[in-house]
PDB file of N, CA and C in Angstrom:
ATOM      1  N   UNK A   1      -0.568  -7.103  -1.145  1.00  0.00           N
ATOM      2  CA  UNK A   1      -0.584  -5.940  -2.003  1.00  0.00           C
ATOM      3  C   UNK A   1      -2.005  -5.524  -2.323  1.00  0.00           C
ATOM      4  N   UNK A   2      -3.176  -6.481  -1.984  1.00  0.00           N
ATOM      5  CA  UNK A   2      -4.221  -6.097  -1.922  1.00  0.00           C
ATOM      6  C   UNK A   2      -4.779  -6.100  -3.458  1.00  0.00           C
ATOM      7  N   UNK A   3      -3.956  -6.803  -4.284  1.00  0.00           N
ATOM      8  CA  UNK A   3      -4.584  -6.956  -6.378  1.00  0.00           C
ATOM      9  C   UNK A   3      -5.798  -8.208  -6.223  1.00  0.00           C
ATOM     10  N   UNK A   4      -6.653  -7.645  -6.798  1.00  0.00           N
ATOM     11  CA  UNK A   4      -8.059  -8.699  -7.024  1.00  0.00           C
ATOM     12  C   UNK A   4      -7.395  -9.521  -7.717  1.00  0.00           C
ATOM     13  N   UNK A   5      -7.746 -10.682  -8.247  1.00  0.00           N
ATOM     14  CA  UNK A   5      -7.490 -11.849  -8.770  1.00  0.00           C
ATOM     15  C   UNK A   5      -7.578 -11.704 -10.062  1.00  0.00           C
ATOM     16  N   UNK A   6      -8.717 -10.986 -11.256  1.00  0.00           N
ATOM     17  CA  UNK A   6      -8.630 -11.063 -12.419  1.00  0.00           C
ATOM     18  C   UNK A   6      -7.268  -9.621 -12.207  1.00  0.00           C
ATOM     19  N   UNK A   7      -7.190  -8.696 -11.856  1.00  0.00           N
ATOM     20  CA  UNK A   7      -5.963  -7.737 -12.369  1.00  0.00           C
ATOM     21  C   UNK A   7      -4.602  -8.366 -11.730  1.00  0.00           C
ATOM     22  N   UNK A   8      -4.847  -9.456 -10.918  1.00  0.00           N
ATOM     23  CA  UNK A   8      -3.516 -10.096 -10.855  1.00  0.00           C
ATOM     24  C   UNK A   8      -2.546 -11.045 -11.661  1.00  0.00           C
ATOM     25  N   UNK A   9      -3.760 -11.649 -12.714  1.00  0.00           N
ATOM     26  CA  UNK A   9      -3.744 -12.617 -13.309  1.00  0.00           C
ATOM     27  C   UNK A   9      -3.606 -12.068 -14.318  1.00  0.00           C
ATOM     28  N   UNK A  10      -3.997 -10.683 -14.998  1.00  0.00           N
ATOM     29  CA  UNK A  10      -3.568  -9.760 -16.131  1.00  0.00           C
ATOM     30  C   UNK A  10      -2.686  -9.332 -16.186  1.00  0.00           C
ATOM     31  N   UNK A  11      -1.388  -9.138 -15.099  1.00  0.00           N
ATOM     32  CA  UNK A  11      -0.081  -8.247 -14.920  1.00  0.00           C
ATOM     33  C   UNK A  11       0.982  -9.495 -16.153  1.00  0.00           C
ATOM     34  N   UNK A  12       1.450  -8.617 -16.737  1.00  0.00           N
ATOM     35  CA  UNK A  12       3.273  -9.409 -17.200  1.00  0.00           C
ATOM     36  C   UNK A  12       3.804  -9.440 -15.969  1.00  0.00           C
ATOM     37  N   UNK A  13       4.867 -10.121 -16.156  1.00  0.00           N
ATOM     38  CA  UNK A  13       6.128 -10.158 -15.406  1.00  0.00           C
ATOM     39  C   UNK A  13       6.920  -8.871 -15.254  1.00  0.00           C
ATOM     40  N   UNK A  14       6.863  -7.843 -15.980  1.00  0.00           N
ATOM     41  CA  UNK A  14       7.326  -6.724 -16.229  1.00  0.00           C
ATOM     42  C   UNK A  14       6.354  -6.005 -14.965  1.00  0.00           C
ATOM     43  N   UNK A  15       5.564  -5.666 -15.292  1.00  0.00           N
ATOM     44  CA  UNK A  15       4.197  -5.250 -14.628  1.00  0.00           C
ATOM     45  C   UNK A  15       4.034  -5.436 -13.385  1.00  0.00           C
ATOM     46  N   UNK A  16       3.832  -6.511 -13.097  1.00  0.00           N
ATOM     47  CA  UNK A  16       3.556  -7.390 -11.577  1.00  0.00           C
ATOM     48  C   UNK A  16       5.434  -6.705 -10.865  1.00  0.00           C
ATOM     49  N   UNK A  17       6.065  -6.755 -11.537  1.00  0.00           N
ATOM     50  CA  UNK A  17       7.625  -6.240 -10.765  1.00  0.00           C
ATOM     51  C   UNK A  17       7.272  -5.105 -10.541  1.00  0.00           C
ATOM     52  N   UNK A  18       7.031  -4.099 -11.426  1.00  0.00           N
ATOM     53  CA  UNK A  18       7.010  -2.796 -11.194  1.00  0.00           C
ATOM     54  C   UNK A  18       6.276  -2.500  -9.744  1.00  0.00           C
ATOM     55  N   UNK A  19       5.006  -2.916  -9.697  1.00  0.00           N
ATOM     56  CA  UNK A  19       3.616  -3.392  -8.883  1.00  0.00           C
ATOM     57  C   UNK A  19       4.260  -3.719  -7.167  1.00  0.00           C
ATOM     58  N   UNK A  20       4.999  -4.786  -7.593  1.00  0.00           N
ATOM     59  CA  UNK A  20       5.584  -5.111  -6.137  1.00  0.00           C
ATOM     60  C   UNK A  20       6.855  -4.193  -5.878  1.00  0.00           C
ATOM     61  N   UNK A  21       7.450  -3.996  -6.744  1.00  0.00           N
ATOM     62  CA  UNK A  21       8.342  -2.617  -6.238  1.00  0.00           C
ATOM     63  C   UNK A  21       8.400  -1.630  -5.608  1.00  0.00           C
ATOM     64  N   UNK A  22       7.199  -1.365  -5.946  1.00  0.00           N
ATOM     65  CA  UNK A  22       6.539   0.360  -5.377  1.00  0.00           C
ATOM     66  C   UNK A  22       5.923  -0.139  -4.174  1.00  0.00           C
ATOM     67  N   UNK A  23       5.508  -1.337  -4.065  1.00  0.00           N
ATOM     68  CA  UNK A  23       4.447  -1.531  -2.746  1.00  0.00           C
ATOM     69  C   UNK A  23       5.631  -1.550  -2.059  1.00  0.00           C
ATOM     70  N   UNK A  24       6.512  -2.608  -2.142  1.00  0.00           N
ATOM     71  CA  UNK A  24       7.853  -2.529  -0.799  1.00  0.00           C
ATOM     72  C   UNK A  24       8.560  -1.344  -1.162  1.00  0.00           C
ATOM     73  N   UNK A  25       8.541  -0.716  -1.698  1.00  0.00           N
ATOM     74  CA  UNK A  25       9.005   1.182  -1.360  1.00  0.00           C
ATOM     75  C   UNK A  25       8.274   1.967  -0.251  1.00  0.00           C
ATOM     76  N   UNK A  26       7.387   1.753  -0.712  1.00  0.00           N
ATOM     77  CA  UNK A  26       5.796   2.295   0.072  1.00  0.00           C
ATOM     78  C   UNK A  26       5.885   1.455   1.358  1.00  0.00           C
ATOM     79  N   UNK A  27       6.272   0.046   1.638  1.00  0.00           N
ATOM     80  CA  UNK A  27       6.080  -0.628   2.958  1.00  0.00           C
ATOM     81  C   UNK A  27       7.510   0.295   3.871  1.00  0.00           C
ATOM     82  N   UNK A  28       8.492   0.077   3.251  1.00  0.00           N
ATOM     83  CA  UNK A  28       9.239   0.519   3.503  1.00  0.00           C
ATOM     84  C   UNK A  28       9.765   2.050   4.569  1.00  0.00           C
ATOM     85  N   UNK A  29       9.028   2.419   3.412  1.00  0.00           N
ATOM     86  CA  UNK A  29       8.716   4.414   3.719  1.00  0.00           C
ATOM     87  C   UNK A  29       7.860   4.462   5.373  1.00  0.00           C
ATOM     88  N   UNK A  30       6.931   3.629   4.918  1.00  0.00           N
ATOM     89  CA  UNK A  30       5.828   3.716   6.445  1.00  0.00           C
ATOM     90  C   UNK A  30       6.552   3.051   7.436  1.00  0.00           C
ATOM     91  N   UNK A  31       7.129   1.715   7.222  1.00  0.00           N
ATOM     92  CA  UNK A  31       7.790   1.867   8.441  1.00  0.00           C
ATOM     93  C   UNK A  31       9.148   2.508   8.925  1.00  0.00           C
ATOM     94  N   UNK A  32       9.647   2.938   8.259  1.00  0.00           N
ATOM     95  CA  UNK A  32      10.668   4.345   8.369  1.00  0.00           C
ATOM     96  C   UNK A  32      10.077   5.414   9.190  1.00  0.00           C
ATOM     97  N   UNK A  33       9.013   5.796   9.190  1.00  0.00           N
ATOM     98  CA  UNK A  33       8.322   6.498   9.575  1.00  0.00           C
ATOM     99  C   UNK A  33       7.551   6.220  10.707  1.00  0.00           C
ATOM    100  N   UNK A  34       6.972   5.097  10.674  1.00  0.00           N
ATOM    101  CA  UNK A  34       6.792   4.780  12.596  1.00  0.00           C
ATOM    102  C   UNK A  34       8.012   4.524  12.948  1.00  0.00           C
ATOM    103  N   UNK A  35       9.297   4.100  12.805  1.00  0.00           N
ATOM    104  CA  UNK A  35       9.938   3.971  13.795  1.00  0.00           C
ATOM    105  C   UNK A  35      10.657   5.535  14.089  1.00  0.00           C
ATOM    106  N   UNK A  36      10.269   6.185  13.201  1.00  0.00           N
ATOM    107  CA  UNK A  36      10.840   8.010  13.348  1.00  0.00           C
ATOM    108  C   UNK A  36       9.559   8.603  14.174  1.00  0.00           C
ATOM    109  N   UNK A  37       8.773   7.857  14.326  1.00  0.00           N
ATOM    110  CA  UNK A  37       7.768   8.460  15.443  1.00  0.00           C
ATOM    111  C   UNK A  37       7.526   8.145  17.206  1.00  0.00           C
ATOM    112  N   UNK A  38       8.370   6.358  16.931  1.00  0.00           N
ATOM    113  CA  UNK A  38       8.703   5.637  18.297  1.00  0.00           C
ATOM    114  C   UNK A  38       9.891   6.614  19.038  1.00  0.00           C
ATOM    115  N   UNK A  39      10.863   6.589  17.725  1.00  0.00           N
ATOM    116  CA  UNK A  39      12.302   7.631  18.604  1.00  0.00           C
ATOM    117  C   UNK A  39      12.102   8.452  18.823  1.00  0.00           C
ATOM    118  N   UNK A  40      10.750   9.646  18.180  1.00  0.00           N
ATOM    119  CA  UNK A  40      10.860  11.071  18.702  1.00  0.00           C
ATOM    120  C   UNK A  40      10.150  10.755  20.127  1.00  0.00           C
ATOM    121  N   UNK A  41       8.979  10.188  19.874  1.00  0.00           N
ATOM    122  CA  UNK A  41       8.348   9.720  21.272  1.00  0.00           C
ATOM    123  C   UNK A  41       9.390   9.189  22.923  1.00  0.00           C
ATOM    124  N   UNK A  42      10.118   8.802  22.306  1.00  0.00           N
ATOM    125  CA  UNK A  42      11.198   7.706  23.321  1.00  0.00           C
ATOM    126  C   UNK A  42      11.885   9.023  23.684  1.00  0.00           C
ATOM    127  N   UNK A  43      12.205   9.994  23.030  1.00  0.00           N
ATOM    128  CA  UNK A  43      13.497  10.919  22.911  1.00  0.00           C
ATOM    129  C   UNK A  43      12.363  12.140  24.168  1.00  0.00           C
ATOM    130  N   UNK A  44      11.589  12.293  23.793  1.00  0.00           N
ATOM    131  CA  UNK A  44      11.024  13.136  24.319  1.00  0.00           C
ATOM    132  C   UNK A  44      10.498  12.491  26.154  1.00  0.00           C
ATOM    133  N   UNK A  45       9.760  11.545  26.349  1.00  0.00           N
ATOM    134  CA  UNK A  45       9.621  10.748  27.278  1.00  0.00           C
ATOM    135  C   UNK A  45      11.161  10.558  28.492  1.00  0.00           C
ATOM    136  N   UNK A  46      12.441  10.416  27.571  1.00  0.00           N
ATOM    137  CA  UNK A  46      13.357  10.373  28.034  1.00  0.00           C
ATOM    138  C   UNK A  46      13.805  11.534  28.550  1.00  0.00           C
ATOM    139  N   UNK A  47      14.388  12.786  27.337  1.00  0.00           N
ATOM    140  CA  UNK A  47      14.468  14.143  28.100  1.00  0.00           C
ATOM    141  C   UNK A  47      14.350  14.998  29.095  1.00  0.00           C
ATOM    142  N   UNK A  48      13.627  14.365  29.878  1.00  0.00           N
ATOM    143  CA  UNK A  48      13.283  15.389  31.015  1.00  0.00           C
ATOM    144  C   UNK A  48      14.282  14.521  32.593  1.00  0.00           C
ATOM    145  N   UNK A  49      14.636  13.162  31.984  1.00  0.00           N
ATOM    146  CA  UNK A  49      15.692  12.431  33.256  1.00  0.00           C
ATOM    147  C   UNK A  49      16.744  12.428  32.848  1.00  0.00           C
ATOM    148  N   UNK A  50      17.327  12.675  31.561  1.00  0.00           N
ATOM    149  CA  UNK A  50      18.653  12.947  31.194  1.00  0.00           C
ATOM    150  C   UNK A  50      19.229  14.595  31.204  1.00  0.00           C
ATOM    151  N   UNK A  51      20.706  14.777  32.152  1.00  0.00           N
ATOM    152  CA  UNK A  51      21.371  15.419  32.007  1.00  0.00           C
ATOM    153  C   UNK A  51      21.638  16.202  31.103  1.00  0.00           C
ATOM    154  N   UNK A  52      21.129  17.676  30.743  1.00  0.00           N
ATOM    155  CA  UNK A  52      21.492  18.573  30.092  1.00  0.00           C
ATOM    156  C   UNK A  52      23.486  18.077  29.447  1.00  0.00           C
ATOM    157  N   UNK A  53      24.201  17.967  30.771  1.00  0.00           N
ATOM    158  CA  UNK A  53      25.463  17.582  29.745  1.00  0.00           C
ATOM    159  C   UNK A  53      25.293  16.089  28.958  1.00  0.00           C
ATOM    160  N   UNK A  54      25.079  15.263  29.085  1.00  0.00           N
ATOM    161  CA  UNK A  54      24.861  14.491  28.157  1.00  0.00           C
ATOM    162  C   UNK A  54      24.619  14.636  26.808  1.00  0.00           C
ATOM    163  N   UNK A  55      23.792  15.377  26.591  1.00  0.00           N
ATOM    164  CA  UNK A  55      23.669  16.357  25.351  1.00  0.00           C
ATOM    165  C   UNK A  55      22.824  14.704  24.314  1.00  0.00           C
ATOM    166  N   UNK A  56      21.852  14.203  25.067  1.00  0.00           N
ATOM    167  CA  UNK A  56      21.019  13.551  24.283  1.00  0.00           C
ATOM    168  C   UNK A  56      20.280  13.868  22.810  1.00  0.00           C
ATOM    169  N   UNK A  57      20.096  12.799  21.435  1.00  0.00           N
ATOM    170  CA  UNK A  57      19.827  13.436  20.807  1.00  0.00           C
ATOM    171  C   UNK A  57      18.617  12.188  20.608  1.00  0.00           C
ATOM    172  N   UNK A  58      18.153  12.449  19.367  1.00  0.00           N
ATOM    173  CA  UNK A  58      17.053  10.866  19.000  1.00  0.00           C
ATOM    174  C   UNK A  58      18.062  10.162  18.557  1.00  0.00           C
ATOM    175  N   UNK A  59      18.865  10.507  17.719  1.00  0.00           N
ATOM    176  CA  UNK A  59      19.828   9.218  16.437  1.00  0.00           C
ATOM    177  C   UNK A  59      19.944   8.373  17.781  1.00  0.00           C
ATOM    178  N   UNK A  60      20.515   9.107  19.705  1.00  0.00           N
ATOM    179  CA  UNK A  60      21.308   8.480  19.876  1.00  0.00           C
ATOM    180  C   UNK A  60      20.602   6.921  20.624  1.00  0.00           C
ATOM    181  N   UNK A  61      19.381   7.358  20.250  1.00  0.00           N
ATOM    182  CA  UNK A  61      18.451   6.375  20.953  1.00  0.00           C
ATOM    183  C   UNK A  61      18.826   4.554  20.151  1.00  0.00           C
ATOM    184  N   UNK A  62      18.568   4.843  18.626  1.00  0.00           N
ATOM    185  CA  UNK A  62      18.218   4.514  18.114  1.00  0.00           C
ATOM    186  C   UNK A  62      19.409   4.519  16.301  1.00  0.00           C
ATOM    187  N   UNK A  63      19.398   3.650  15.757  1.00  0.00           N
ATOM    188  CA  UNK A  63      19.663   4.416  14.303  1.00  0.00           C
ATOM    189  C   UNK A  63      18.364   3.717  13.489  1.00  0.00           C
ATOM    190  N   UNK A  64      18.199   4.101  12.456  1.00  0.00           N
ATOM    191  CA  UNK A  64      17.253   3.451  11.841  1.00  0.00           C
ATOM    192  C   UNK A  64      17.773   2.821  10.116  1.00  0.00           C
ATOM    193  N   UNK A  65      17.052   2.489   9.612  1.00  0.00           N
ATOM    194  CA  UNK A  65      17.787   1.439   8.814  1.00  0.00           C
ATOM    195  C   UNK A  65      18.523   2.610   7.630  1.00  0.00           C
ATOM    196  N   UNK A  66      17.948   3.486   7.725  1.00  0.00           N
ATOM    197  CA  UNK A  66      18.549   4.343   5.878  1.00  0.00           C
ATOM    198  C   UNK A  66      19.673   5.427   6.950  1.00  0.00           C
ATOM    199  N   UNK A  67      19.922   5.098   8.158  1.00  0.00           N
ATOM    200  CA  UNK A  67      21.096   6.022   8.591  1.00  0.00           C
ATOM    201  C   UNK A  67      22.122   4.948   8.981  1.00  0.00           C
ATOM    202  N   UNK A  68      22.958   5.035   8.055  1.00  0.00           N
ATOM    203  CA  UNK A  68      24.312   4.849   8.212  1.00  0.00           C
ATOM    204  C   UNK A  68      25.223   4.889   8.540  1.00  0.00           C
ATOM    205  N   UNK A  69      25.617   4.015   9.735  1.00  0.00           N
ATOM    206  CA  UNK A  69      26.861   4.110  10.496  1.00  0.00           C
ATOM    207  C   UNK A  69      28.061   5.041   9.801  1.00  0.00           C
ATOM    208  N   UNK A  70      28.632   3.743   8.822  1.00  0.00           N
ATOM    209  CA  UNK A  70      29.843   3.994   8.211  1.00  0.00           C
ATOM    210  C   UNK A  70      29.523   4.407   6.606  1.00  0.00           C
ATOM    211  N   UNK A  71      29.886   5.109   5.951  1.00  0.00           N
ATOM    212  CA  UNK A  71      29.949   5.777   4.946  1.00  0.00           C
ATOM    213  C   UNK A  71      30.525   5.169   3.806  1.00  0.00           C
ATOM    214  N   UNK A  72      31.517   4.171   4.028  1.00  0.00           N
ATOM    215  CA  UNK A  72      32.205   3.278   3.249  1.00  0.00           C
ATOM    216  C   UNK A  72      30.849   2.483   2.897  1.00  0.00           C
ATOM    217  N   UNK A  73      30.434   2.262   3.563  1.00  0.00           N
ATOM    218  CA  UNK A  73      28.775   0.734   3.514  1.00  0.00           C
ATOM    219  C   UNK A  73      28.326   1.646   2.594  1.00  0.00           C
ATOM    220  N   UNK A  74      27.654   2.803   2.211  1.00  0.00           N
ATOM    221  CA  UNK A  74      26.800   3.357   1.442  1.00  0.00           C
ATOM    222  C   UNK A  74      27.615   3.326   0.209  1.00  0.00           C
ATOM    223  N   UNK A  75      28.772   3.222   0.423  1.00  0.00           N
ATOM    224  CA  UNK A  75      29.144   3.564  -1.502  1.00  0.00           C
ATOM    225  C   UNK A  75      29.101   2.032  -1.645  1.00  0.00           C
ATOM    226  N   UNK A  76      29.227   1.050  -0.591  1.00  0.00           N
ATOM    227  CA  UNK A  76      29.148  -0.556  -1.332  1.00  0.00           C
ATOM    228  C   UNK A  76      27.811  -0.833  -2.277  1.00  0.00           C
ATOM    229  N   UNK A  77      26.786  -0.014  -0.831  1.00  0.00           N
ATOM    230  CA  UNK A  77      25.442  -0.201  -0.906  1.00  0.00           C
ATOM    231  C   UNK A  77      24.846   0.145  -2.304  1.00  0.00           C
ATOM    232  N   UNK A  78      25.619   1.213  -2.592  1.00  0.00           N
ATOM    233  CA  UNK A  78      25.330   2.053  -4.171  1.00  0.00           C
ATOM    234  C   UNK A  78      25.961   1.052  -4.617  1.00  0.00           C
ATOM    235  N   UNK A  79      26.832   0.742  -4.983  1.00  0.00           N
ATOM    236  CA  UNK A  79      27.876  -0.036  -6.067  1.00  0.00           C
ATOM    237  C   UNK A  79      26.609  -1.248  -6.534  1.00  0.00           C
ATOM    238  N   UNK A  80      25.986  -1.980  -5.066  1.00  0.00           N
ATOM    239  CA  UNK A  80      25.229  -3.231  -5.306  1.00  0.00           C
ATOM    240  C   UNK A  80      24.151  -2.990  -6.099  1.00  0.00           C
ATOM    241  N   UNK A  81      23.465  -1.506  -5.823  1.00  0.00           N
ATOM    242  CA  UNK A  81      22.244  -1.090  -6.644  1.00  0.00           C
ATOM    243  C   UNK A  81      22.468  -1.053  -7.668  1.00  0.00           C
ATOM    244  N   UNK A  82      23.225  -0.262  -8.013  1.00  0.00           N
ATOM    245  CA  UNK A  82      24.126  -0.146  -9.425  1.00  0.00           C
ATOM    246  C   UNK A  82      24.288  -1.716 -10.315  1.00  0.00           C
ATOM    247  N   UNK A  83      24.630  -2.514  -9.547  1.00  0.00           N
ATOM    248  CA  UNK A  83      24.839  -3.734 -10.341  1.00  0.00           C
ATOM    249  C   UNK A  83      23.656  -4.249 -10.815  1.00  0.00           C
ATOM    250  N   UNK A  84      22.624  -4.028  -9.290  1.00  0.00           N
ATOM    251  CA  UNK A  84      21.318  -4.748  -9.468  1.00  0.00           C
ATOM    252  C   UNK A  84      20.166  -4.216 -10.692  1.00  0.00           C
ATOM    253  N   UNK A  85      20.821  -2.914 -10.821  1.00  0.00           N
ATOM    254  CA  UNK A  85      19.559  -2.440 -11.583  1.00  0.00           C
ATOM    255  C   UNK A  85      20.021  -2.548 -12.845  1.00  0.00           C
ATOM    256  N   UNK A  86      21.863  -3.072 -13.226  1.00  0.00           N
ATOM    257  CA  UNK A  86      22.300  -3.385 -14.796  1.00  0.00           C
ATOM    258  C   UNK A  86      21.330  -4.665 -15.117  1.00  0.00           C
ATOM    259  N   UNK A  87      21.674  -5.569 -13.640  1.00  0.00           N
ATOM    260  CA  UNK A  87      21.153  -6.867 -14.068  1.00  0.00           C
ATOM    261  C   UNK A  87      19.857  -7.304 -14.519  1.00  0.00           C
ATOM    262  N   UNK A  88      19.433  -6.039 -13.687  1.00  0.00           N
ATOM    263  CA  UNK A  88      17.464  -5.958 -13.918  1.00  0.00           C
ATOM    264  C   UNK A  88      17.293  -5.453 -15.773  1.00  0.00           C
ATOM    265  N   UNK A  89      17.632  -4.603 -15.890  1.00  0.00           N
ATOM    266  CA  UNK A  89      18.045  -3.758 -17.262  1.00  0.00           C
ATOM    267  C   UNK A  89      18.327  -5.054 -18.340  1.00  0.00           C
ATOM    268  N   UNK A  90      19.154  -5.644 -17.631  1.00  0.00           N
ATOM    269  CA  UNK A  90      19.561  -6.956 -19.309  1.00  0.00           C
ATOM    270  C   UNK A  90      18.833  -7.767 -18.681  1.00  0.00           C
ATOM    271  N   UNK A  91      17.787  -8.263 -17.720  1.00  0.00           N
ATOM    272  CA  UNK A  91      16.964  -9.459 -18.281  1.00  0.00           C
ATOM    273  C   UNK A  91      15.655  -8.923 -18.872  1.00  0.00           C
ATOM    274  N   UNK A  92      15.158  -7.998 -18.697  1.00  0.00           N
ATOM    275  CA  UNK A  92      13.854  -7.399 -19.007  1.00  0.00           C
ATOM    276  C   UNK A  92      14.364  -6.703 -20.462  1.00  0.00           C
ATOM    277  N   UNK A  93      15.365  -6.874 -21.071  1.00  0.00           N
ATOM    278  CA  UNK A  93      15.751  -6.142 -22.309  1.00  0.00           C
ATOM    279  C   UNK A  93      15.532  -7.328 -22.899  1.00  0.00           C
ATOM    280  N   UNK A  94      16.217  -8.244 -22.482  1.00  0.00           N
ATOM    281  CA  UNK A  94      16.169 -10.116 -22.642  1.00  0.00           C
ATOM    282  C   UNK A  94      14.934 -10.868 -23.249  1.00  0.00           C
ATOM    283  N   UNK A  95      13.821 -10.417 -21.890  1.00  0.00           N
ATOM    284  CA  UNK A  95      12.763 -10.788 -22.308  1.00  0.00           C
ATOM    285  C   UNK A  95      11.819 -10.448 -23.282  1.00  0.00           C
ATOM    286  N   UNK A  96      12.176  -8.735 -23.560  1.00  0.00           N
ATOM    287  CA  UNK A  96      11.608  -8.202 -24.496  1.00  0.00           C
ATOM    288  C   UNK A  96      11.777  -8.546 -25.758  1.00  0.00           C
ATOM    289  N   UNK A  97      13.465  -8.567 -25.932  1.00  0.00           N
ATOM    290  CA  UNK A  97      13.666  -9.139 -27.347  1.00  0.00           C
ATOM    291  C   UNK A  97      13.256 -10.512 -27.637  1.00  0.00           C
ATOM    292  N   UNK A  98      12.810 -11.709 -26.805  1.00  0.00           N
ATOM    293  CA  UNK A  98      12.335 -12.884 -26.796  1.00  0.00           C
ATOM    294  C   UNK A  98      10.762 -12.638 -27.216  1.00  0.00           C
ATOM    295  N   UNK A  99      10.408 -11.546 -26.263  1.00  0.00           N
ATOM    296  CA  UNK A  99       8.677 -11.761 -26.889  1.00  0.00           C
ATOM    297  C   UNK A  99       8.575 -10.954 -28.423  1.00  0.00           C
ATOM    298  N   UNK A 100       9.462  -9.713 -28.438  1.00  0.00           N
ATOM    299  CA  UNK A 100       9.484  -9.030 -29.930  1.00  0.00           C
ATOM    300  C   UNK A 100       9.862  -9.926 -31.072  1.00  0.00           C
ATOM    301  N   UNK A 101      10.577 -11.030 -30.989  1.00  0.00           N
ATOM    302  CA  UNK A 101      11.292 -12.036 -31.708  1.00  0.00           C
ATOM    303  C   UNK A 101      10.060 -13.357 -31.822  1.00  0.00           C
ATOM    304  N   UNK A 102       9.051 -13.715 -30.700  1.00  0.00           N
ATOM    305  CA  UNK A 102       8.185 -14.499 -30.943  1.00  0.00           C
ATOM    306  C   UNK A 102       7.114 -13.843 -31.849  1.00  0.00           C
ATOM    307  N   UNK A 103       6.642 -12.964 -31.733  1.00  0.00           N
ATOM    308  CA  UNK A 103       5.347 -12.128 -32.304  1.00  0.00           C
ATOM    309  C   UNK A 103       5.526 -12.015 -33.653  1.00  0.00           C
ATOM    310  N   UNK A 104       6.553 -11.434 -34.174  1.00  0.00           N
ATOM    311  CA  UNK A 104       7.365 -11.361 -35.453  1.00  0.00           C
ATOM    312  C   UNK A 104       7.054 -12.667 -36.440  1.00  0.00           C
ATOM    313  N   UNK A 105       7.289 -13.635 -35.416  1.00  0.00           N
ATOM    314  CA  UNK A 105       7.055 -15.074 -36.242  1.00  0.00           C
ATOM    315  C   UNK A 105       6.037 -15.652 -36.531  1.00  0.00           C
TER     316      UNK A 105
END
């Protein structure tokens, strides 16, 4: 993630999550994006030996991870986020009231 050592050593637990969140969003995104640059490349390279009826497209090269076969998987996929981000929600509510409850004292 590329954090110097004293601003690594300064993050909460709260903080440092947020921090690594966004970086694997961000890792994520980029490689979404080279591999949407391998298939147009592949798609195009290919095109000119494939049959007009064939009716070639890029998806058909390839799918990539945020395109979804089946449609049923994406509402699971939601359902799991959904859970994950209650669960995230009550421990970081958790922890808060633990450190608001130490300070107090």
């Amino acid at each position: 993630m590329g954090l110097g050592f004293d601003y690594f050593y300064s993050l909460t637990p709260r903080v440092f999550n947020n921090v690594a969140s966004g970086y694997m969003a961000k890792t994520t995104r980029n490689d979404e994006l080279f591999l949407k640059g391998i298939r147009k490349l592949g798609f195009w390279i290919l095109s000119p030996y494939v049959k007009k009826e064939v009716g070639l497209k890029e998806a058909d090269l390839f799918r990539l991870p945020s395109e979804s076969e089946d449609p049923d998987s994406s509402q699971e996929d939601l359902e799991k986020v959904i859970e994950q981000v209650a669960q995230d929600k009550e421990f970081w509510d958790k922890l808060d009231q633990t450190k608001n409850g130490s300070s107090t004292s």
